[in-house]
Protein backbone atom coordinates (compact mmCIF):
# COMPACT_ATOMS: atom_id res chain seq x y z
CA UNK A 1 0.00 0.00 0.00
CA UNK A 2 3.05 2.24 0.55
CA UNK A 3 4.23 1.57 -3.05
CA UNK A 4 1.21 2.35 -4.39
CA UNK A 5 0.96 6.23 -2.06
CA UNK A 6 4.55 6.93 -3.28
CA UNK A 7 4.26 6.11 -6.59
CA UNK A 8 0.82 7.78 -7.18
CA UNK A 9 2.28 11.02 -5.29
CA UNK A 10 5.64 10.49 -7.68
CA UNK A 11 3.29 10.91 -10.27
CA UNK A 12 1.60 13.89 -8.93
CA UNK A 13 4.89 15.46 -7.98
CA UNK A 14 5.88 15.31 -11.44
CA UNK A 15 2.30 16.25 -13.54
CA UNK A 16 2.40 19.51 -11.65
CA UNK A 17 6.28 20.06 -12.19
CA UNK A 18 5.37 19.53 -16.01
CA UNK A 19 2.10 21.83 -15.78
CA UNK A 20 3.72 24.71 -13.76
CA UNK A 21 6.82 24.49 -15.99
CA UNK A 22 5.34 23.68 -19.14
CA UNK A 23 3.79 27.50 -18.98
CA UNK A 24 6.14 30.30 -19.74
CA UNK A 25 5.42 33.40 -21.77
CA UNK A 26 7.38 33.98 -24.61
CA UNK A 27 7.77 37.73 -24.86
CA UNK A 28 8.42 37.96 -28.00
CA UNK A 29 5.61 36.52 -28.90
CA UNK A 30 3.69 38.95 -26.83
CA UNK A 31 5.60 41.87 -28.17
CA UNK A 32 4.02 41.29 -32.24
CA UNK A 33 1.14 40.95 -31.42
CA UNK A 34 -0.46 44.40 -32.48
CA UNK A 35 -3.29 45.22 -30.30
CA UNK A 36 -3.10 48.75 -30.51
CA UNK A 37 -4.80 48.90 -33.78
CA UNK A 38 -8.05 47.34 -32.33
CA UNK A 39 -8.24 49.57 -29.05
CA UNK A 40 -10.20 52.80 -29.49
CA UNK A 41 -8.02 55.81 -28.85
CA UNK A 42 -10.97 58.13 -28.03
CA UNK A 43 -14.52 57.43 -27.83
CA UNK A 44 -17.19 60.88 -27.91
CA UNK A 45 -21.09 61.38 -28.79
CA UNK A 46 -22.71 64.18 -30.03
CA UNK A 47 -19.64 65.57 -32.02
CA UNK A 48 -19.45 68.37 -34.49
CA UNK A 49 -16.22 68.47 -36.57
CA UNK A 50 -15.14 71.67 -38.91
CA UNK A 51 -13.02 71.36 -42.06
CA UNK A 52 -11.75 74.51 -43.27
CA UNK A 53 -9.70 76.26 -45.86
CA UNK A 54 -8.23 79.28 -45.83
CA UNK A 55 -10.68 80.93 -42.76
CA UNK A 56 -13.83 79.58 -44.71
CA UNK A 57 -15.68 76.49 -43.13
CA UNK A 58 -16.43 74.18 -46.16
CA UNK A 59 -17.46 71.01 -44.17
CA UNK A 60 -19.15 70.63 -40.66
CA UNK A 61 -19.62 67.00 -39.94
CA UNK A 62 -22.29 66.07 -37.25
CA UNK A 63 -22.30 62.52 -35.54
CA UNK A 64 -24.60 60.89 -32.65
CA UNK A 65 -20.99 58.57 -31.42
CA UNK A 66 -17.42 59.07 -33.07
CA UNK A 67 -14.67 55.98 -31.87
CA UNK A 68 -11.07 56.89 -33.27
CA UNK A 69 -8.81 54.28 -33.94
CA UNK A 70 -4.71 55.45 -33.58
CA UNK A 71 -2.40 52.88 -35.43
CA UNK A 72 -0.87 52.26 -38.58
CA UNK A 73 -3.72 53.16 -40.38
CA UNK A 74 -5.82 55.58 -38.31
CA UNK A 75 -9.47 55.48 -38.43
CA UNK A 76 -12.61 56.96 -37.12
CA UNK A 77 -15.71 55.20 -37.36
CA UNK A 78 -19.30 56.66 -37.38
CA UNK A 79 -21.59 53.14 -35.55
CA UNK A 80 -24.57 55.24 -35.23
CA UNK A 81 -24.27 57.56 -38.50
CA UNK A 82 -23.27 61.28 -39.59
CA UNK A 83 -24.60 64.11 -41.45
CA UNK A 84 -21.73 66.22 -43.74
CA UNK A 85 -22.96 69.91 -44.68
CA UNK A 86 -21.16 71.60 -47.34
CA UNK A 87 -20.81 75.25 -47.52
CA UNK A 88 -20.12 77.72 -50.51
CA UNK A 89 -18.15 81.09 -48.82
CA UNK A 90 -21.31 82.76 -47.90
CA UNK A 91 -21.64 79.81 -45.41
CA UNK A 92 -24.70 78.46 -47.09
CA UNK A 93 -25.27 75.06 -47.60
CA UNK A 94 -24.80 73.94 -51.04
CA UNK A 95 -25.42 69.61 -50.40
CA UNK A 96 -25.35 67.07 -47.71
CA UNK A 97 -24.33 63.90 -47.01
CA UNK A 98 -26.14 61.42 -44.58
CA UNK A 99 -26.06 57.42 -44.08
CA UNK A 100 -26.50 55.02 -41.02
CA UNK A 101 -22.93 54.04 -40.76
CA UNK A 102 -19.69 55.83 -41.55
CA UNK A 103 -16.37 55.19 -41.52
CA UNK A 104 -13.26 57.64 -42.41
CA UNK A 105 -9.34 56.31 -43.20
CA UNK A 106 -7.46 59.55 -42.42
CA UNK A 107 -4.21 58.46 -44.00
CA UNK A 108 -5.99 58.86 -47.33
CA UNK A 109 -8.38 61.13 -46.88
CA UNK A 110 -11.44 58.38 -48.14
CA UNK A 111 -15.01 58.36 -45.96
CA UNK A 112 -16.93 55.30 -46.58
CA UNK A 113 -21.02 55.48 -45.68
CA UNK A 114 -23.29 52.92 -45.78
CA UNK A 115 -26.53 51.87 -45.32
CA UNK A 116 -29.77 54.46 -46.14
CA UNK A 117 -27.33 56.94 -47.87
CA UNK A 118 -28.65 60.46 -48.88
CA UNK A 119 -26.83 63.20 -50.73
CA UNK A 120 -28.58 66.11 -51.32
CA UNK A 121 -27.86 69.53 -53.53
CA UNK A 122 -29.92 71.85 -51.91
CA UNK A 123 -28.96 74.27 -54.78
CA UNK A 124 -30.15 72.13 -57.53
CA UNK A 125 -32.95 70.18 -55.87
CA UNK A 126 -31.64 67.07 -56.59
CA UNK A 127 -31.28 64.09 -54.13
CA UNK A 128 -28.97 60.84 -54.43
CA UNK A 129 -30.16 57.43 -52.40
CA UNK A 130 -27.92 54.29 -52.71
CA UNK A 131 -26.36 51.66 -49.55
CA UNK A 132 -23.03 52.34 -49.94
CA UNK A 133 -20.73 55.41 -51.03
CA UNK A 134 -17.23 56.87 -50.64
CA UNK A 135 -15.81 60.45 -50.75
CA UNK A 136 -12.57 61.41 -51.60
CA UNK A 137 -11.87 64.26 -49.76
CA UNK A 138 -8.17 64.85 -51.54
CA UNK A 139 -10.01 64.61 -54.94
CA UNK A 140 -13.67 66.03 -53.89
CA UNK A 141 -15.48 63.66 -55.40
CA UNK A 142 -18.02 61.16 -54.29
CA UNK A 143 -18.48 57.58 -56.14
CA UNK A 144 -20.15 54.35 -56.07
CA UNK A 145 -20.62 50.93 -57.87
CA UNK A 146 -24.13 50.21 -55.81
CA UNK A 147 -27.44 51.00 -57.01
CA UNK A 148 -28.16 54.40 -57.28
CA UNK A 149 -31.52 56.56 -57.34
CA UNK A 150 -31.01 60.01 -58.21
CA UNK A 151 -34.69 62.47 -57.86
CA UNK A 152 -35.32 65.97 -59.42
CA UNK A 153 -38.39 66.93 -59.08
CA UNK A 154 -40.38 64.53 -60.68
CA UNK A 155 -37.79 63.13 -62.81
CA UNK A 156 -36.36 59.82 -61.03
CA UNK A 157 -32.79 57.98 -62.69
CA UNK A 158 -31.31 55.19 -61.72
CA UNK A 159 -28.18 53.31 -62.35
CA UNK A 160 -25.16 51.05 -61.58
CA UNK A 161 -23.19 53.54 -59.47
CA UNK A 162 -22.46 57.11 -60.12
CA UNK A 163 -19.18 59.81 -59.49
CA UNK A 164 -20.00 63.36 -58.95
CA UNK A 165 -18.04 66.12 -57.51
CA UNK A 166 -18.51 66.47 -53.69
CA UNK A 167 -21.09 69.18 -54.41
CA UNK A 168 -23.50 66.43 -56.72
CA UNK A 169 -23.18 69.34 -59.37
CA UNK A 170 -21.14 67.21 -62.29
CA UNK A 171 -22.41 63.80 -61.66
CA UNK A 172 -22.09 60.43 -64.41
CA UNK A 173 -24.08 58.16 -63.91
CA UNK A 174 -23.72 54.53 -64.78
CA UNK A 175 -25.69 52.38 -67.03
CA UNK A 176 -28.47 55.36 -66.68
CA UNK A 177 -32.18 54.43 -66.92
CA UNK A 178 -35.75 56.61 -66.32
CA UNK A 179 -37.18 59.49 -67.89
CA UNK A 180 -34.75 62.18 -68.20
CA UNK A 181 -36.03 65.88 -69.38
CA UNK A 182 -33.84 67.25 -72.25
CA UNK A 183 -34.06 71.32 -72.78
CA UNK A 184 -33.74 72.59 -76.39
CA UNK A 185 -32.31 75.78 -76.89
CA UNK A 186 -34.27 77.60 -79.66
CA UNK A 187 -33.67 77.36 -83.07
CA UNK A 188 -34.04 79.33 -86.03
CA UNK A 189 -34.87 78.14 -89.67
């Protein structure tokens, strides 16, 4: 019976030698791996951010909850949506830009929105819906290769995508369908 107590606590002795030894962080290991990219830098709701260019406001962007990302490739991401007013030098707003969800890479300069997307030139009275849409802010334009539903008045064209300036003044639309009004200048016989 004493065998069989020493050699069962032998046996013991050595499983938790080989479990508390057998664990050992390598730090190295620990070291790559890059969480920082994946923990929120800031966090804010409520947020109103102002682009401007030399003393004139061209963009306020509005936002219910704004979570920046710091990294490699900084983010900051829009979970609840955002509204983007732009202004001519008056200060009056010449379009907007709304979704659900938004999402802007600051290294180069691209916003992504998504989901119930509305642009509107206030100017023009023309309104853009589609799910998905990006803005170049370095180039000013807007783009898409989604659906797109573009209303004036009671005109209504759709399409495969669209690019535009980021005013929706000079817009192409894709694969264009729906009744389109075409204005003849006069002509003489």
């Amino acid at each position: 019976m004493v065998f069989i107590n020493s050699f069962s606590g032998s046996i013991i002795a050595i499983l938790l030698a080989v479990m508390l030894f057998g664990c050992r962080n390598d730090m190295e290991a620990i070291r790559s791996l890059d969480i920082a990219d994946t923990i929120p830098q800031m966090s804010a709701g409520d947020i109103e951010i102002l682009y401007s260019e030399r003393g004139y406001v061209q963009i306020k962007l509005t936002s219910p909850h704004l979570i920046s990302y710091d990294g490699a490739e900084p983010y900051m991401e829009f979970p609840e949506g955002f509204t983007a007013y732009f202004y001519d030098t008056a200060f009056h707003v010449t379009s907007t830009i709304s979704a659900d969800y938004g999402i802007s890479h600051e290294k180069t300069k691209i916003m992504e929105a998504r989901h119930n997307v509305v642009v509107e030139n206030i100017e023009k009275n023309e309104k853009l819906n589609t799910e998905e849409l990006f803005w170049d802010r370095n180039k000013e334009t807007i783009y898409t290769d989604k659906f797109v539903k573009i209303t004036r008045g009671e005109e209504v064209i759709t399409g495969d995508g669209l690019t535009s300036d980021q005013n929706f003044v000079d817009i192409v639309v894709k694969n264009p369908k729906g009744l389109i009004e075409v204005k003849d200048a006069d002509k003489e016989f």
